[in-house]
Structure formats: C-alpha cells, structure tokens
C-alpha atoms as a PDB file:
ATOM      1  CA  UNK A   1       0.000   0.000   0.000  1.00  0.00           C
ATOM      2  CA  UNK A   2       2.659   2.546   1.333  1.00  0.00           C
ATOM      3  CA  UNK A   3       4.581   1.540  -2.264  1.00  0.00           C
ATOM      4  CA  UNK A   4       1.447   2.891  -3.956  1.00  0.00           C
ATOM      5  CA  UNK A   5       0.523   6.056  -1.625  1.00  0.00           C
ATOM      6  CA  UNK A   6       4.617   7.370  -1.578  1.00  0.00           C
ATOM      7  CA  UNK A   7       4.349   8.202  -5.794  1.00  0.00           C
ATOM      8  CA  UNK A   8       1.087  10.050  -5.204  1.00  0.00           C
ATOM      9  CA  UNK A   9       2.297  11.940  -2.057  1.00  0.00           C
ATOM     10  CA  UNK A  10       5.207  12.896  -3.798  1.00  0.00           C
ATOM     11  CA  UNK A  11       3.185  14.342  -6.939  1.00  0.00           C
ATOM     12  CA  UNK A  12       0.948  15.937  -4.645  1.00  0.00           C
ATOM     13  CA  UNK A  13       3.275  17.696  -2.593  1.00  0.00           C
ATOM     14  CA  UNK A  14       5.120  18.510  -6.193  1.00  0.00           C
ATOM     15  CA  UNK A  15       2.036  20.381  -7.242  1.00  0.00           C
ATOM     16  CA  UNK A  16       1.187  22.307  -4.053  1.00  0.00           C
ATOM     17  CA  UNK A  17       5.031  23.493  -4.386  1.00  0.00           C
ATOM     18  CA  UNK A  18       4.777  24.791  -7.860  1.00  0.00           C
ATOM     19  CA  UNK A  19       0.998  26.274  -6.983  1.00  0.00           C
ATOM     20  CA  UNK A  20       2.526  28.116  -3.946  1.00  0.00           C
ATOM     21  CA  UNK A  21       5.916  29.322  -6.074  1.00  0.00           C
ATOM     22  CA  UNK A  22       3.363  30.437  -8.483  1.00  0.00           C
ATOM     23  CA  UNK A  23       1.570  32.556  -6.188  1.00  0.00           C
ATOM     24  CA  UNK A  24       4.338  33.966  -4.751  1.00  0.00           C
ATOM     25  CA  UNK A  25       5.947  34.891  -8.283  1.00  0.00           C
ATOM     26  CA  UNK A  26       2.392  36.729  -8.724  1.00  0.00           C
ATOM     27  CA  UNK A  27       2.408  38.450  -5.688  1.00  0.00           C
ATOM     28  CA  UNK A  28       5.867  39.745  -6.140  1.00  0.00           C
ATOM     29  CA  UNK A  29       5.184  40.758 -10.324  1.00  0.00           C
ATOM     30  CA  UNK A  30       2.435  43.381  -8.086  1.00  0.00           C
ATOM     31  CA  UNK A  31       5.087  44.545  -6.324  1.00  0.00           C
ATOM     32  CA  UNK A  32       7.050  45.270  -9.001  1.00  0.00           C
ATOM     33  CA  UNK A  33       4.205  46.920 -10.877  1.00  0.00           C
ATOM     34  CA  UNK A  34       3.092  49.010  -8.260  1.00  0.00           C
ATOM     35  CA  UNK A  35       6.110  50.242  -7.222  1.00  0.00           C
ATOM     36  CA  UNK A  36       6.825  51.458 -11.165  1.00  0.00           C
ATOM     37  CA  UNK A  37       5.971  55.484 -10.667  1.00  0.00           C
ATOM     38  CA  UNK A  38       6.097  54.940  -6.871  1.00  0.00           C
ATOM     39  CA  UNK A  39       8.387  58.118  -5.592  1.00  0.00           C
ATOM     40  CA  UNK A  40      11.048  58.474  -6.029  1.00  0.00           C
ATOM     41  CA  UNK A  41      11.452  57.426  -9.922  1.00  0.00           C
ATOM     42  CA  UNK A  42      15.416  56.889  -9.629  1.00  0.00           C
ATOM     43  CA  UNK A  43      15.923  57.936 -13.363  1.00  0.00           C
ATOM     44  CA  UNK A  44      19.494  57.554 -13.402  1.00  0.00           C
ATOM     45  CA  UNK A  45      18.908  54.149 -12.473  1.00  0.00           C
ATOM     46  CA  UNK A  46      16.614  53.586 -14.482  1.00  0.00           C
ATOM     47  CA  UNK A  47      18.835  54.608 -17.264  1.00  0.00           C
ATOM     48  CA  UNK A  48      21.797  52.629 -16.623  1.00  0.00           C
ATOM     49  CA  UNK A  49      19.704  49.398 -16.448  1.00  0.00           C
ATOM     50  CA  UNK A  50      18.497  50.248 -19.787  1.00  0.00           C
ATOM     51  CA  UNK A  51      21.829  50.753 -20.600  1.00  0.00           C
ATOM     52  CA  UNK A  52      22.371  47.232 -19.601  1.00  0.00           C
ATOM     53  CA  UNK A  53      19.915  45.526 -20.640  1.00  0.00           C
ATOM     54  CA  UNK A  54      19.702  47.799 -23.779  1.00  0.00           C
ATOM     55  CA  UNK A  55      23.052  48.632 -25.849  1.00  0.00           C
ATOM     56  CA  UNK A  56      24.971  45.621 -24.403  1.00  0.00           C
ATOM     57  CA  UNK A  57      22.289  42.714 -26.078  1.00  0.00           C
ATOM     58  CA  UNK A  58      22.334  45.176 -29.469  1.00  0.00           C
ATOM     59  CA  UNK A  59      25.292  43.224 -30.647  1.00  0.00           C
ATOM     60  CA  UNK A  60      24.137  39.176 -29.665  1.00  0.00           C
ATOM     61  CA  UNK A  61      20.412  40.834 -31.706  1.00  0.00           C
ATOM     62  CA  UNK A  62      22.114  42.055 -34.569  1.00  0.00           C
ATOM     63  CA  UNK A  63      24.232  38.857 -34.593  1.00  0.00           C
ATOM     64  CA  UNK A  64      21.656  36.289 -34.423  1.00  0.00           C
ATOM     65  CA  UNK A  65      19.429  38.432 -36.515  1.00  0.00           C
ATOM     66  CA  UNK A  66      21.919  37.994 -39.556  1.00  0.00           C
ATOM     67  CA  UNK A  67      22.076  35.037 -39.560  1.00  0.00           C
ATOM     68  CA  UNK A  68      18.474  33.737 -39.362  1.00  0.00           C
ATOM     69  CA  UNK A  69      17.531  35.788 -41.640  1.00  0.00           C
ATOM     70  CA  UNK A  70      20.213  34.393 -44.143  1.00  0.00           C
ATOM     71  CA  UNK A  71      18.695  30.852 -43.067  1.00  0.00           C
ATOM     72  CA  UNK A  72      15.015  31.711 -43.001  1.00  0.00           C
ATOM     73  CA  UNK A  73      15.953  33.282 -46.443  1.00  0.00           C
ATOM     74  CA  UNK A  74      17.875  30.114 -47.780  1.00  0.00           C
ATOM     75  CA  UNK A  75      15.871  27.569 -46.485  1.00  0.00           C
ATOM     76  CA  UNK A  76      12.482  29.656 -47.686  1.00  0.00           C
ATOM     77  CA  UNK A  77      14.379  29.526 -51.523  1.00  0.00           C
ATOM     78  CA  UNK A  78      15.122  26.461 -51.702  1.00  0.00           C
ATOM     79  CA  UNK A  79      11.587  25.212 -50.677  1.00  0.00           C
ATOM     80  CA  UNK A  80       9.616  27.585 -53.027  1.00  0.00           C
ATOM     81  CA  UNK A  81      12.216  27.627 -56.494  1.00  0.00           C
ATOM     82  CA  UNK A  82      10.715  23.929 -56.733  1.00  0.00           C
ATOM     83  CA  UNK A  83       6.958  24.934 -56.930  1.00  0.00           C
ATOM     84  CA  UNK A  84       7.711  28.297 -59.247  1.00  0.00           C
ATOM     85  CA  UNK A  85       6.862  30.537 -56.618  1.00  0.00           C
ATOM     86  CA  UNK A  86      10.092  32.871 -55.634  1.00  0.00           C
ATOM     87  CA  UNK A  87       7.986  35.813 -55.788  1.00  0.00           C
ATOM     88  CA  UNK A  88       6.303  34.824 -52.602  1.00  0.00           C
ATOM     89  CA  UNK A  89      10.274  35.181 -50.692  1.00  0.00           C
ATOM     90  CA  UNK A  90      10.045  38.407 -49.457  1.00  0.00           C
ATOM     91  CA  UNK A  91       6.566  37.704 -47.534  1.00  0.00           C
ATOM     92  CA  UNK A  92       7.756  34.307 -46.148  1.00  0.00           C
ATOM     93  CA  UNK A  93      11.141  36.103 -44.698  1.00  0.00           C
ATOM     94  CA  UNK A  94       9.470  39.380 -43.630  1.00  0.00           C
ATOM     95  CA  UNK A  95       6.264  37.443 -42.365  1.00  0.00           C
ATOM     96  CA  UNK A  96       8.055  34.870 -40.540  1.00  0.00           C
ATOM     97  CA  UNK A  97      10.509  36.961 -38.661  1.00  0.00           C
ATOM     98  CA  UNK A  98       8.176  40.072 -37.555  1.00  0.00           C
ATOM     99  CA  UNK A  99       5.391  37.719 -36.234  1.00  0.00           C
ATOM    100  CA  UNK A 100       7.446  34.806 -34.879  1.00  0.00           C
ATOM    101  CA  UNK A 101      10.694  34.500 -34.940  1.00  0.00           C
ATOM    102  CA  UNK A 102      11.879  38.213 -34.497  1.00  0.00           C
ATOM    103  CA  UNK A 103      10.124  38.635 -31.103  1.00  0.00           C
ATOM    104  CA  UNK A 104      11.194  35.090 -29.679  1.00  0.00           C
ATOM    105  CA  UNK A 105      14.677  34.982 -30.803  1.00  0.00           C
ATOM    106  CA  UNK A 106      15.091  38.162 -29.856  1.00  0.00           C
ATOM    107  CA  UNK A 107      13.346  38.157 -25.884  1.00  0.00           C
ATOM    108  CA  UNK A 108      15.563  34.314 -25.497  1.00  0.00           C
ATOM    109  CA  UNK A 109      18.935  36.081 -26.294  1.00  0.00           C
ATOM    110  CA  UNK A 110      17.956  39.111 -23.804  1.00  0.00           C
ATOM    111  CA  UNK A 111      17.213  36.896 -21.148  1.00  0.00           C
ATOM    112  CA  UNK A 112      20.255  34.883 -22.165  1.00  0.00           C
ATOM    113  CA  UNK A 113      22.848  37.794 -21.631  1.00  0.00           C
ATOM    114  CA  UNK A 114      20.733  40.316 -19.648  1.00  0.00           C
ATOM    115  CA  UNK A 115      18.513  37.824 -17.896  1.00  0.00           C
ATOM    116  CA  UNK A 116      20.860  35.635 -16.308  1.00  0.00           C
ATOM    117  CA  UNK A 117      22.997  38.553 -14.876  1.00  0.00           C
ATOM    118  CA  UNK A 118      20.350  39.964 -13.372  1.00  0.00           C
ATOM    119  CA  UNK A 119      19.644  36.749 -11.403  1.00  0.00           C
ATOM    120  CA  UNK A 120      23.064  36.040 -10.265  1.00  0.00           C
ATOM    121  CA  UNK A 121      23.598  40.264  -9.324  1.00  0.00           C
ATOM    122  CA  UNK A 122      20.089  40.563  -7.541  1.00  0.00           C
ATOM    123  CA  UNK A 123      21.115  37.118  -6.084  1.00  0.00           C
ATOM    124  CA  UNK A 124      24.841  38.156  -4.801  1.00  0.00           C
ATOM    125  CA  UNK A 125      22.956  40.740  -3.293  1.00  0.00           C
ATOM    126  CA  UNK A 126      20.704  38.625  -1.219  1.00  0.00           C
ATOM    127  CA  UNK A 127      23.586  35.785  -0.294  1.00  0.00           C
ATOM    128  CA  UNK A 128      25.991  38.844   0.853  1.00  0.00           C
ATOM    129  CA  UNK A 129      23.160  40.756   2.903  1.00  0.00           C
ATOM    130  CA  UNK A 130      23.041  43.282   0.906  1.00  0.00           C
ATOM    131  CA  UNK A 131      19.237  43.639   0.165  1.00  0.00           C
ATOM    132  CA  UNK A 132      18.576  43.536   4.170  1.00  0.00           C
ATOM    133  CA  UNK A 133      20.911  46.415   4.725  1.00  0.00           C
ATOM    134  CA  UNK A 134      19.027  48.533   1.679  1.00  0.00           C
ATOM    135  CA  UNK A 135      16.259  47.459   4.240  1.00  0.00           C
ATOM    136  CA  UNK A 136      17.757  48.699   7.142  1.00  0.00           C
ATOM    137  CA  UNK A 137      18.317  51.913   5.189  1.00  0.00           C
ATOM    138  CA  UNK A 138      15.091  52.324   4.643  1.00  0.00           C
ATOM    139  CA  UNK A 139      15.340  51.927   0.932  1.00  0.00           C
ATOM    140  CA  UNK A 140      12.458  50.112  -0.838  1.00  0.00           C
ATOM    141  CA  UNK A 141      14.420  46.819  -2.252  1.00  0.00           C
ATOM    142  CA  UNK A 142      11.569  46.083  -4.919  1.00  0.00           C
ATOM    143  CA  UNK A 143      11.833  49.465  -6.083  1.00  0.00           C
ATOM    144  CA  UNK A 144      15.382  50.056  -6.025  1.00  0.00           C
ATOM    145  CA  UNK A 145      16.193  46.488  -7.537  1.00  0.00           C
ATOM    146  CA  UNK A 146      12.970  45.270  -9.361  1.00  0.00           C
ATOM    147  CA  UNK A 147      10.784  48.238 -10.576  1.00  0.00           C
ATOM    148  CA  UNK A 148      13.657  49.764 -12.076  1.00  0.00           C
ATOM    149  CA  UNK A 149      14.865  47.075 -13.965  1.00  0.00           C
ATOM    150  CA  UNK A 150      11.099  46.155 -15.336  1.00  0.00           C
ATOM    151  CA  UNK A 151      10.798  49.382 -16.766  1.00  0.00           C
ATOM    152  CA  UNK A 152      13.514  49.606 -18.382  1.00  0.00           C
ATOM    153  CA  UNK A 153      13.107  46.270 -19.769  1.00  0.00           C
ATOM    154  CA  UNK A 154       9.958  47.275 -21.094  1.00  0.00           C
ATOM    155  CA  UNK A 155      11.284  50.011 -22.377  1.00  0.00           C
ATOM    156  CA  UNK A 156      14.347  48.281 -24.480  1.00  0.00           C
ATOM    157  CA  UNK A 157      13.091  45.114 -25.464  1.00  0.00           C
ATOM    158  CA  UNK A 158      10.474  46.099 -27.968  1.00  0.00           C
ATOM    159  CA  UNK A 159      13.083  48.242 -29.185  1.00  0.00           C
ATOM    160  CA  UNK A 160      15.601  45.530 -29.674  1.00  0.00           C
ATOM    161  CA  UNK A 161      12.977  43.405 -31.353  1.00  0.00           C
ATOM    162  CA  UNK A 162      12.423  45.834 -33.528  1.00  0.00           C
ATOM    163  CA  UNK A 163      15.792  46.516 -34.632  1.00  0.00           C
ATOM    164  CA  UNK A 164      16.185  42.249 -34.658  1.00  0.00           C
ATOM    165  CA  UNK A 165      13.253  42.211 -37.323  1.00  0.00           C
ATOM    166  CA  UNK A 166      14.993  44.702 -39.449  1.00  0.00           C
ATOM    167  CA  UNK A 167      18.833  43.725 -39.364  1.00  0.00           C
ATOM    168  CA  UNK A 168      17.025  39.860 -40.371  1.00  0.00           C
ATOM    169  CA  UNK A 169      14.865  41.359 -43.113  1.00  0.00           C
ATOM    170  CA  UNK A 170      18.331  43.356 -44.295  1.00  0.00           C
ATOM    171  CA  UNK A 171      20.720  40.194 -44.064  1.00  0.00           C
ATOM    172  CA  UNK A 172      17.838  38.232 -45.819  1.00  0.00           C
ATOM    173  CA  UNK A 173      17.485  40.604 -48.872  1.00  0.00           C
ATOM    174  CA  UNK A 174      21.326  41.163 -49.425  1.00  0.00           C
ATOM    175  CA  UNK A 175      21.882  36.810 -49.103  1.00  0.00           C
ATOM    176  CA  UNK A 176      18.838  36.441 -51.763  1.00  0.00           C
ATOM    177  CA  UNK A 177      20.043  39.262 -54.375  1.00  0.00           C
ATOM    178  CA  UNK A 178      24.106  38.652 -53.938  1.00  0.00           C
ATOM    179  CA  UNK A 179      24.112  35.169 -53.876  1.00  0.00           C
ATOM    180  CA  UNK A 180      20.737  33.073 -54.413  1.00  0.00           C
ATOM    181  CA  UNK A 181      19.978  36.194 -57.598  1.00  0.00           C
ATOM    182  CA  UNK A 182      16.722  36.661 -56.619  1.00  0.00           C
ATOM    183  CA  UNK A 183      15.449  40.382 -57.784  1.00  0.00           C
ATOM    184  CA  UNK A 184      15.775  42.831 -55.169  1.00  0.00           C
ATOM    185  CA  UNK A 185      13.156  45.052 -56.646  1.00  0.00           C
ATOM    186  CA  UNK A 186      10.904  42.461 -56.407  1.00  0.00           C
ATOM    187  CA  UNK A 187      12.118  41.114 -53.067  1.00  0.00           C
ATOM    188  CA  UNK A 188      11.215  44.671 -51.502  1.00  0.00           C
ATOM    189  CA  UNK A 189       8.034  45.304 -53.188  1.00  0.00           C
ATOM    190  CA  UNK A 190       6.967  42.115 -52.209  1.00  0.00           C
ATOM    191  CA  UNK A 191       7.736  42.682 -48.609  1.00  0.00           C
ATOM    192  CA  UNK A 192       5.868  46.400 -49.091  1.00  0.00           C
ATOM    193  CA  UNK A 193       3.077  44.677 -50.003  1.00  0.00           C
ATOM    194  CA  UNK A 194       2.826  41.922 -47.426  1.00  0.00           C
ATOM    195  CA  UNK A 195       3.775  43.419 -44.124  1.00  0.00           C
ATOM    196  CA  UNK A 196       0.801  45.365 -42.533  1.00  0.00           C
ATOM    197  CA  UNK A 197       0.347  47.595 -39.179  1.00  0.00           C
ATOM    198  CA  UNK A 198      -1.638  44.420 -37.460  1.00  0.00           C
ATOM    199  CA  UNK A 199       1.918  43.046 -38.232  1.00  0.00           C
ATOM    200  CA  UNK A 200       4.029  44.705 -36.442  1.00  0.00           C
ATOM    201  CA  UNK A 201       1.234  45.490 -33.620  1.00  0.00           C
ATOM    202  CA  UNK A 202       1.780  41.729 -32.719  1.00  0.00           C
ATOM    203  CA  UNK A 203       5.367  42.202 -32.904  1.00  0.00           C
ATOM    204  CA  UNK A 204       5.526  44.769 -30.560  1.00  0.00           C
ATOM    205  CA  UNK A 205       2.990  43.411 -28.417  1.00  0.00           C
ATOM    206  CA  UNK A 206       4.900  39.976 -28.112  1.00  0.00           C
ATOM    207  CA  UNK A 207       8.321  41.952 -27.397  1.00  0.00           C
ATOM    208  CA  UNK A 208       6.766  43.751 -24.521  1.00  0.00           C
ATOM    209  CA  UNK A 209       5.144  40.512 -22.573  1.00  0.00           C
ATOM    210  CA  UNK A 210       8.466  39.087 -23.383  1.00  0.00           C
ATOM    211  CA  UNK A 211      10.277  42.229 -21.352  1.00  0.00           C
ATOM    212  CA  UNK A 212       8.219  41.730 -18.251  1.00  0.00           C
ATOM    213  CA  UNK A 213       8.795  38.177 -18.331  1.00  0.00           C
ATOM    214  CA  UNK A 214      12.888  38.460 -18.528  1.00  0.00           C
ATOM    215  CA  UNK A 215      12.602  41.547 -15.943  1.00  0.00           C
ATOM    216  CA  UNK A 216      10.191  39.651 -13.744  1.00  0.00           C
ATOM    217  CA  UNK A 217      11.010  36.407 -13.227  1.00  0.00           C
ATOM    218  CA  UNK A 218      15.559  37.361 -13.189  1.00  0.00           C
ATOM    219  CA  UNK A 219      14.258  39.855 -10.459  1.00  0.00           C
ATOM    220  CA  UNK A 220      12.316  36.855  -8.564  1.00  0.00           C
ATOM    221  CA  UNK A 221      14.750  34.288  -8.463  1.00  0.00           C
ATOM    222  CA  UNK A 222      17.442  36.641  -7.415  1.00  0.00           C
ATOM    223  CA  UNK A 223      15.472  37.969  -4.847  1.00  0.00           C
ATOM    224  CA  UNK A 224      15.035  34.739  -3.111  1.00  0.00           C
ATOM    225  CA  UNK A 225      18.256  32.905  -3.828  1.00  0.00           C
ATOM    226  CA  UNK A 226      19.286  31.191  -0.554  1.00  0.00           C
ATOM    227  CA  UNK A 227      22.060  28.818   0.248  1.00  0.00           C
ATOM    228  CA  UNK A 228      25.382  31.581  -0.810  1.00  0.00           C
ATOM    229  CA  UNK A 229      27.016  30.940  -4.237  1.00  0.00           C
ATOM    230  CA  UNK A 230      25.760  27.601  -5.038  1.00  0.00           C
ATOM    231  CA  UNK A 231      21.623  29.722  -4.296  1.00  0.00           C
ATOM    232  CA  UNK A 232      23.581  32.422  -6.950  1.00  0.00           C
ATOM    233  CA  UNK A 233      23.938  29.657  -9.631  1.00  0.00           C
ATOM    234  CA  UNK A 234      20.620  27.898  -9.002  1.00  0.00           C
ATOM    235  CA  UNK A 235      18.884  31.224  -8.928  1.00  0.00           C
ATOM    236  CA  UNK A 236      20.879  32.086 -12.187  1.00  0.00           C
ATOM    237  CA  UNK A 237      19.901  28.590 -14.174  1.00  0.00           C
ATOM    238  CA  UNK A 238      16.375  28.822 -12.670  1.00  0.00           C
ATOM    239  CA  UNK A 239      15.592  32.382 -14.424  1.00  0.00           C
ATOM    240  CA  UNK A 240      17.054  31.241 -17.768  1.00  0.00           C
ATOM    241  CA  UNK A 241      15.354  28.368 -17.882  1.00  0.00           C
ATOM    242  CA  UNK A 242      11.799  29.633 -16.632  1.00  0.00           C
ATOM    243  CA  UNK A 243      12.029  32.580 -18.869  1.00  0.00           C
ATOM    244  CA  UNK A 244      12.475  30.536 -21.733  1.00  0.00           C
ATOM    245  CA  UNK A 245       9.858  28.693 -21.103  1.00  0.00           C
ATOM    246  CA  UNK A 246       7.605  31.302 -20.843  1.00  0.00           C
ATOM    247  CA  UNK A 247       8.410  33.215 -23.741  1.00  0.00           C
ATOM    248  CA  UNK A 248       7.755  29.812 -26.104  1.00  0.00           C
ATOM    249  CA  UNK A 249       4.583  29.224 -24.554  1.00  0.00           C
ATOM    250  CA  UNK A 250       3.793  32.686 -24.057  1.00  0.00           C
ATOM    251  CA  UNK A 251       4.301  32.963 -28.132  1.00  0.00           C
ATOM    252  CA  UNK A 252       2.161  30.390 -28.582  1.00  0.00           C
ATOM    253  CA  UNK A 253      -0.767  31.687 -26.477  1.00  0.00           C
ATOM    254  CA  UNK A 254      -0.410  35.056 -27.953  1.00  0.00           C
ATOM    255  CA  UNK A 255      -0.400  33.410 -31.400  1.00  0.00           C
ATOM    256  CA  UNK A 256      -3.278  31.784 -30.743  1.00  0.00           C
ATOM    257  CA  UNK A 257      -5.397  35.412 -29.987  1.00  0.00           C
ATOM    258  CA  UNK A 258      -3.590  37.509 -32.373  1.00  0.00           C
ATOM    259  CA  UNK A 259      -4.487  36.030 -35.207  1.00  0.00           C
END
C-alpha cells in the first residue's frame, strides 16, 4: 500500500510546491508593478539598467538576426524555387521573422545575456546581505532592484525586437540578391506589399510581454536565492530556464489570440 501512496504523495506535494511558487511569483510581479511610478522614480537608475539591458544585447540581436535571416531566407528559396513561386520570398522572410521569430529569438537572447545577470547580481545581493541592509536603510528593495529594472526592460526590449526584425529582413534581402539572384526590386516590393500595421502590432505586443517576463522572473529568483554561491547559480539557471519557457509558450498563447 505505502509503495502505492509514496508516488502520489510525492506528486501531490510537487504540485502544491509549484501552486505556492506560483503565487508567490504573482504576488511579487504586483510589487514590481506598483512600485513602477512609486516616488522616487530613480531615473538615473533607471537609465543605466536600460543601458544594460539595452546597448549591451544590441550586438548578440544584430548577430543572431543575420544570420536567421540568411537561413530563413535560404531555407524559404530552396523550398519555393521547386513549386515556381520565388515571388512569394520576401513575404515568407518578412512574415516569418516580424510575427514569430523576431520577437522570440530576440526576448531568449535578452534573457540569455541580460537575464541571467540579473539573477546572479540581484542574487549576490541577497547571499551577501546586501538587500537587508538597503532594508535597514530604509530603501524600498523592490523598487530600487525590481521596478527599475522592469521598466527599463519594457522600455528596451520592444526596441531591440524591432531593430532584430529589421537587421534579419536586411541580411535576408542582401543573401537572396548577392548570392541566391533573386530580384531585389521584387524582393522589396513584395515585402511592401505583405507586411501590414496588425503586423508589427503583434510584434511589438509579443516583445513587450516578453520584457516583463525576462525583468520579472531574473528579479524573482534573485530575490530569493538562498544557500550563498551555489543559491547564486541555481537562482541564475532557474531564471534562464523559466524565462524561456515562458516566452515559447507565451508565443504560442499570444499566437493563438492575435491572429
């Protein structure tokens, strides 16, 4: 009996742990959210996280924009030459990479770079004491080291979506008019043609969720990192990995509505 009982015990208590780490990731995102344009507004700090989180991931974007869109743009070729139907290029690149794979690619390498540092620095923080004596200064650690940095993720990531959607459509159309010889007159038209507002509304949309999900859940983990540098690592790991997560099925999801 006690063979059978000790595997549903141990999914039971499994679930009430991930309910209740739920909840408290919930309760803290309000935290965050309310203490956005709580006084004072620490613009400078605000500034330098966008710095951050910002210009430092505008190189890993432009990099991994180039090249998927030289894939997306080889790959989309090769399929369509057989069925006549190069024309349609331009929309399958643009289409693909403003909707889908712009936004995503774009919010995992964020949370990659900017994400995981987050963790381990709000984490060192907690390990080394450092949020209790903001604390004991009467300083707001939420504010100070959350609501900061979720602003000014919000802020950059739609931004750096943006610019991964455009360096992908650029490396695309240069890759199918210098090497595959596809027309670039009719590349761009095409693209004209095919991309509308609605398009780039989910784009932007998608990029933004994506922000308060890196901004939220690096914050949370740090936060409540225990157990000194081995908690810094876990916490670190944890926030990639959740994030991740979260921004496939949160693509999905939005997908779903958007369309």
């Amino acid at each position: 009996m006690q063979t059978i009982v000790a595997p549903i015990g141990a999914v039971g208590r499994a679930t009430l742990g991930a309910v209740s780490a739920s909840g408290r990731a919930t309760l803290f995102l309000w935290s965050m959210v309310r203490r956005v344009v709580s006084p004072p507004l620490r613009l400078k700090l605000i500034v330098e996280h966008m710095r951050f989180i910002g210009n430092r991931s505008v190189g890993i974007v432009l990099l991994t924009a180039t090249f998927t869109g030289m894939v997306l743009v080889l790959q989309g070729y090769n399929a369509l030459v057989r069925f006549g139907s190069e024309v349609y290029l331009g929309p399958l690149v643009a289409l693909s990479l403003i909707r889908e794979l712009g936004p995503v690619l774009a919010a995992l390498m964020v949370a990659a770079r900017a994400g995981s540092a987050i963790a381990a620095t709000v984490a060192g923080m907690r390990v080394t004491e450092q949020i209790d004596a903001l604390e004991v200064m009467a300083v707001d650690p939420v504010q100070y080291l959350a609501s900061t940095r979720l602003l000014a993720s919000v802020l950059t990531v739609p931004l750096l979506g943006t610019i991964f959607n455009l360096t992908g459509i650029a490396a695309a159309y240069l890759f199918a008019t210098l090497v595959l010889g596809v027309d670039g007159g009719t590349f761009a038209s095409s693209v004209r043609e095919a991309v509308q507002w609605s398009d780039v509304s989910i784009s932007l949309q998608k990029t933004l969720v994506f922000a308060v999900f890196i901004a939220w859940i690096a914050c949370y983990e740090g936060y409540h990192a225990q157990q000194g540098a081995r908690g810094i690592g876990q916490a670190t790991t944890n926030a990639v990995v959740i994030v991740s997560v979260l921004v496939l099925a949160g693509d999905y999801v939005m997908t779903a509505f958007l369309l």
